[in-house]
Protein backbone atom coordinates (compact mmCIF):
# COMPACT_ATOMS: atom_id res chain seq x y z
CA UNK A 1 -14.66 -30.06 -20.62
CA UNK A 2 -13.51 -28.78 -23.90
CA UNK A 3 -10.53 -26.44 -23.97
CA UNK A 4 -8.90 -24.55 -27.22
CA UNK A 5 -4.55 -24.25 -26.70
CA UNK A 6 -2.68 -21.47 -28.89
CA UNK A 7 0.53 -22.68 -29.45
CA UNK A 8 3.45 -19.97 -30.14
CA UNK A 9 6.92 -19.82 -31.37
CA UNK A 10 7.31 -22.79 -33.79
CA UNK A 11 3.95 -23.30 -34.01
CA UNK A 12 1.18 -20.53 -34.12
CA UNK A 13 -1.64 -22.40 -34.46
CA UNK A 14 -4.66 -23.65 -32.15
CA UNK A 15 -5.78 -27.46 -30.88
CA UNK A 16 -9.22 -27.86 -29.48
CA UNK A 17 -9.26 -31.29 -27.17
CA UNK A 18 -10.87 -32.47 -23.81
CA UNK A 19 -9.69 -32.59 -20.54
CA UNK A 20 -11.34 -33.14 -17.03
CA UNK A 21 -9.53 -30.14 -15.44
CA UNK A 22 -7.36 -27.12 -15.97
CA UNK A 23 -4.41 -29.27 -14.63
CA UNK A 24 -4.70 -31.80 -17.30
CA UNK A 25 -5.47 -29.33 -19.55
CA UNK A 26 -1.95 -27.85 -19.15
CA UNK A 27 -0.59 -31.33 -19.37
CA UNK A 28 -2.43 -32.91 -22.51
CA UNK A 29 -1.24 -29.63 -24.15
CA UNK A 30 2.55 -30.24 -23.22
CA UNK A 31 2.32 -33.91 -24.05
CA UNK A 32 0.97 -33.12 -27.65
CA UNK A 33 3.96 -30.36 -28.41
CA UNK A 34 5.98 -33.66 -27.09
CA UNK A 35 4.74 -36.42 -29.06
CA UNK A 36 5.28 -34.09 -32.06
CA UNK A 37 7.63 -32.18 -32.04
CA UNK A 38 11.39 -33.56 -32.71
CA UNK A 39 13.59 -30.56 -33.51
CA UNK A 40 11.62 -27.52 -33.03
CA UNK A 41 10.71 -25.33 -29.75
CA UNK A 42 7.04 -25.35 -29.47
CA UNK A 43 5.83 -22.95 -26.68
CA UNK A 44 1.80 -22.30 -24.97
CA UNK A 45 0.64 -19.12 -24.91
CA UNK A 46 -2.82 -19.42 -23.49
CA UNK A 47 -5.31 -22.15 -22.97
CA UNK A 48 -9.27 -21.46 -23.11
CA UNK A 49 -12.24 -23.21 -21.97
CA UNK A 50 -14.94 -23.79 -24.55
CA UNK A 51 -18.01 -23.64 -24.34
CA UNK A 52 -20.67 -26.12 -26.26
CA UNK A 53 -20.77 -23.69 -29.25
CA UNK A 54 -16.98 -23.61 -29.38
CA UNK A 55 -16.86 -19.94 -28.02
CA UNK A 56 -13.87 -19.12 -25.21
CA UNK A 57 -15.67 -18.46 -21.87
CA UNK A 58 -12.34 -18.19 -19.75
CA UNK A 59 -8.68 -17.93 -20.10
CA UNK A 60 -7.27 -20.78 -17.80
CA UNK A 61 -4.61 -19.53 -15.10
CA UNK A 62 -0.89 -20.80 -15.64
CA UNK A 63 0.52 -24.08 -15.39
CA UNK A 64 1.82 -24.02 -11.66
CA UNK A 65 -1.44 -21.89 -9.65
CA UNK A 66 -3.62 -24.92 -11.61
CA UNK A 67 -1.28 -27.68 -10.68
CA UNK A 68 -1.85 -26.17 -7.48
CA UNK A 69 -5.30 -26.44 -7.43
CA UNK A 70 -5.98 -29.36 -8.15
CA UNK A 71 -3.67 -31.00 -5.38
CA UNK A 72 -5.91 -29.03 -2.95
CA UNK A 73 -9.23 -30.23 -4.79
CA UNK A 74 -7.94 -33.91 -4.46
CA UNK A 75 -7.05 -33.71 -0.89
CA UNK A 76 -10.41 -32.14 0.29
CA UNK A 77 -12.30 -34.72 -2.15
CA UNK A 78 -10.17 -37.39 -0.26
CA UNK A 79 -10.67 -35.88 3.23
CA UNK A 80 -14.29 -34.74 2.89
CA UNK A 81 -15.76 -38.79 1.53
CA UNK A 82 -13.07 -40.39 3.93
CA UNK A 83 -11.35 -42.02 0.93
CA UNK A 84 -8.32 -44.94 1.44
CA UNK A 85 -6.09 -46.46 -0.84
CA UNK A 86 -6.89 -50.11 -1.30
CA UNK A 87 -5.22 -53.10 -3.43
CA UNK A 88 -7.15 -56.16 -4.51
CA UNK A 89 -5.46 -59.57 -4.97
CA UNK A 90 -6.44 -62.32 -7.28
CA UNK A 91 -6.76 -66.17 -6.48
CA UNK A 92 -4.47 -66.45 -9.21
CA UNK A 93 -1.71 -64.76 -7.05
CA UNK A 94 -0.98 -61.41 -8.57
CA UNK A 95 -2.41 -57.72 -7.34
CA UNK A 96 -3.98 -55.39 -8.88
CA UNK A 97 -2.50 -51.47 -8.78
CA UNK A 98 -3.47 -49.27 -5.90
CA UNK A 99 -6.67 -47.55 -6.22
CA UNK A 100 -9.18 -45.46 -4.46
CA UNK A 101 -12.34 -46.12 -2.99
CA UNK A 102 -14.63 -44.36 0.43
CA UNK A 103 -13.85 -45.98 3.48
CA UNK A 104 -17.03 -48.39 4.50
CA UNK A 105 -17.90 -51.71 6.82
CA UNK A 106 -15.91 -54.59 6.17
CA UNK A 107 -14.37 -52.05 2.88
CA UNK A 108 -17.83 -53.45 0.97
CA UNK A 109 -17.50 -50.39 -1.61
CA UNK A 110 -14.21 -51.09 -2.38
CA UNK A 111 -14.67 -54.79 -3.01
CA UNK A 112 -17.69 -53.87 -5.30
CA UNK A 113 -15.22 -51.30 -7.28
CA UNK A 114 -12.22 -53.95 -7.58
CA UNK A 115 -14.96 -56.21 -8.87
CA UNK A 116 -15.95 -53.45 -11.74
CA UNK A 117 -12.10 -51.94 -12.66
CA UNK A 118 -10.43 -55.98 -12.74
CA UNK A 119 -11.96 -58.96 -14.37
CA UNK A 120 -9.84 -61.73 -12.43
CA UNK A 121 -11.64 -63.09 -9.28
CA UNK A 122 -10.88 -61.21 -6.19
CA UNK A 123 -9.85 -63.07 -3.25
CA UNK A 124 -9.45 -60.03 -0.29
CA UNK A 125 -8.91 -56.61 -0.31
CA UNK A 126 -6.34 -54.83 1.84
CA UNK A 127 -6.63 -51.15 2.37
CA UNK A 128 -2.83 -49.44 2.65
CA UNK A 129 -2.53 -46.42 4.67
CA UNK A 130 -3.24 -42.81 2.95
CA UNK A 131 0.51 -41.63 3.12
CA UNK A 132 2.40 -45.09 2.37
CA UNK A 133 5.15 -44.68 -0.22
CA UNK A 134 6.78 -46.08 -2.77
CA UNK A 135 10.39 -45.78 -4.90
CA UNK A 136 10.34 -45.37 -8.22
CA UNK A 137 12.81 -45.23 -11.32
CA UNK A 138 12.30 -43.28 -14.68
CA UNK A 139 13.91 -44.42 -18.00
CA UNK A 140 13.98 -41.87 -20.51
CA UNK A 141 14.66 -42.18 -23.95
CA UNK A 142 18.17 -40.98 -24.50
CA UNK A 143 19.12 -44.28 -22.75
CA UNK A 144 19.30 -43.22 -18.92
CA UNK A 145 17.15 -43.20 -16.31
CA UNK A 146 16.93 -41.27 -13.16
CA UNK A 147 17.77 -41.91 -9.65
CA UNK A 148 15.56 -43.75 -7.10
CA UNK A 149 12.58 -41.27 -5.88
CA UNK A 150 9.91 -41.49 -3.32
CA UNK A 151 6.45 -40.50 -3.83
CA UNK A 152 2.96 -41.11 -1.75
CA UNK A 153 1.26 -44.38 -3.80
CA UNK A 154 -1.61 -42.77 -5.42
CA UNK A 155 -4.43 -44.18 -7.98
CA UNK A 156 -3.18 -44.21 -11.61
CA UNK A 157 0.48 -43.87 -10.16
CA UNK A 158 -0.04 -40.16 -10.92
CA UNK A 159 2.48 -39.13 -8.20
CA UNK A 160 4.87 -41.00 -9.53
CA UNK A 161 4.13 -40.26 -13.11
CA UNK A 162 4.56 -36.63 -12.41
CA UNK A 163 7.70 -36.80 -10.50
CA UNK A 164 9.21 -38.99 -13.30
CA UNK A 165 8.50 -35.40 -15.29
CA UNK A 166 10.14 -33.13 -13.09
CA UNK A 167 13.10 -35.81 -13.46
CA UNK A 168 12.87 -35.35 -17.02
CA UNK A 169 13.13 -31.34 -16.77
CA UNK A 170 16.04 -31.76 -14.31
CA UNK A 171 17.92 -34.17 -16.74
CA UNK A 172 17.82 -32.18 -19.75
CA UNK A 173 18.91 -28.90 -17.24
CA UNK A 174 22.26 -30.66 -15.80
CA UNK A 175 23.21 -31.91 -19.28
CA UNK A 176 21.89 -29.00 -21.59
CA UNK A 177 19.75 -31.22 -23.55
CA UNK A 178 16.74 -30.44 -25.15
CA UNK A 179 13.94 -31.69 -23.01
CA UNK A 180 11.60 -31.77 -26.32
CA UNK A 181 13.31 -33.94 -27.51
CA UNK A 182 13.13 -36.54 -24.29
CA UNK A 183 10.47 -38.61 -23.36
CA UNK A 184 9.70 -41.09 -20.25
CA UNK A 185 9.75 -44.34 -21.53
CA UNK A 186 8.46 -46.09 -18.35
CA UNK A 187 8.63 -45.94 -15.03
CA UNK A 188 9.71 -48.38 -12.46
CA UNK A 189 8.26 -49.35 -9.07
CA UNK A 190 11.03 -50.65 -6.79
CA UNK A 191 10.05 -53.36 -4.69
CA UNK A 192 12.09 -56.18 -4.58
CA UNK A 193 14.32 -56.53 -1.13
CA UNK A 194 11.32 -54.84 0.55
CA UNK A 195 12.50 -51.25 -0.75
CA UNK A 196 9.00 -50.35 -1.38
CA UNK A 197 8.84 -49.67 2.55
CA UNK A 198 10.42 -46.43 3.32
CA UNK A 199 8.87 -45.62 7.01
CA UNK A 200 10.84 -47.76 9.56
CA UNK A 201 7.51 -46.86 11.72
CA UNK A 202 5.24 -48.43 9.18
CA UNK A 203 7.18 -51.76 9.66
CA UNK A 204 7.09 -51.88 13.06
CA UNK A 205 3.16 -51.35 13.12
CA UNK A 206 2.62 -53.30 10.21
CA UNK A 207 4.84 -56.25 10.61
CA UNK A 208 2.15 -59.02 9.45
CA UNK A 209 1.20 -57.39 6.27
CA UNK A 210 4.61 -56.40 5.26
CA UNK A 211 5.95 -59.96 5.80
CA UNK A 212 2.95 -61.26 3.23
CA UNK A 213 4.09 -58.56 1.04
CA UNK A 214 7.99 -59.31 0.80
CA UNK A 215 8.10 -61.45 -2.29
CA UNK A 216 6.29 -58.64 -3.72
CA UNK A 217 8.45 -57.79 -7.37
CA UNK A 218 9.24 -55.24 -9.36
CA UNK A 219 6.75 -53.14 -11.48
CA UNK A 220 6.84 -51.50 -14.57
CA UNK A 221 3.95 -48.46 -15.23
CA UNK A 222 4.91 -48.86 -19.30
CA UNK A 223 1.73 -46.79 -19.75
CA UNK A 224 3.15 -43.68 -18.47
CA UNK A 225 0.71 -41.37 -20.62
CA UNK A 226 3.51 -38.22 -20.66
């Protein structure tokens, strides 16, 4: 969809751009005022939807009742086609990130969509549970990075992606810095020492798979995309 942002205070001007929702809307907006902006506040003031002529056909609501939205759109999406969360590993001995795919016989579908999104040959495909978790780290580009933080794993690393923002916020709050001029450098996924398991449950019922998963290292989301 193509939406139309008018910027205010330091900048009074308009940006027409795409985006596949109102949530990411609100982000791509922020994230331009970000990559741009060094020493001057740049605020939004409204965001419109566009329609094929360019005209605005609706104002979008604000940041937080979208944000809001489009949680509950993902979790009915992901409850209504019976989605799970599935990881694909390569004869060559690496894994590919977690993704999404419908539940099916012998997980068929998400074979054939590991097969499309990775070009090294596939050698099984595990399916994690919905709700399993992972801890992540954010660096940020003042030098420091936040403390350890647990999020659902999620396709794209978008959970952890967002969290890593709300770090940034919190940052530049306790230290009265200005968070305009921060950014997220990457984002860490802790999992040597078996950290990446945070439900002593989950262990116990999954003791196979988390022994083949042990050796499992460290990764680093460097496209972070904020």
């Amino acid at each position: 969809m193509v939406y139309e942002v008018q910027f205010c205070k330091a900048w009074v001007g308009t940006w027409k751009f795409d985006a596949n929702n109102d949530y990411w809307a609100w982000n791509k907006a922020q994230e331009m005022i970000n990559e741009h902006t060094q020493v001057v506040t740049v605020g939004i003031d409204s965001i419109y939807e566009l329609d094929e002529n360019g005209r605005q056909i609706r104002k979008l609501p604000e940041y937080e009742e979208c944000k809001r939205k489009s949680i509950k759109i993902e979790q009915e999406k992901r409850e209504k086609r019976e989605e799970a969360i599935y990881i694909a590993h390569f004869i060559d001995g690496t894994r590919s990130e977690p993704f999404l795919a419908k539940t099916s016989s012998k997980d068929i579908i998400a074979k054939e969509i590991a097969e499309k999104k990775f070009t090294k040959k596939i050698q099984e495909i595990e399916k994690l549970l919905l709700e399993e978790k992972a801890i992540y780290k954010a660096y940020f580009s003042d030098g420091t990075c936040s403390g350890p933080y647990i999020v659902e794993i999620n396709d794209n690393d978008i959970n952890a992606k967002e969290m890593a923002k709300y770090k940034l916020k919190q940052h530049a709050e306790y230290n009265g810095l200005d968070v305009n001029k921060l950014k997220i450098i990457k984002i860490e996924e802790l999992n040597e020492d078996n950290n990446f398991v945070v439900n002593r449950e989950f262990i116990e019922r999954n003791r196979k798979r988390i022994k083949k998963l042990q050796s499992r290292k460290n990764r680093f989301i460097e496209n972070v995309g904020l």
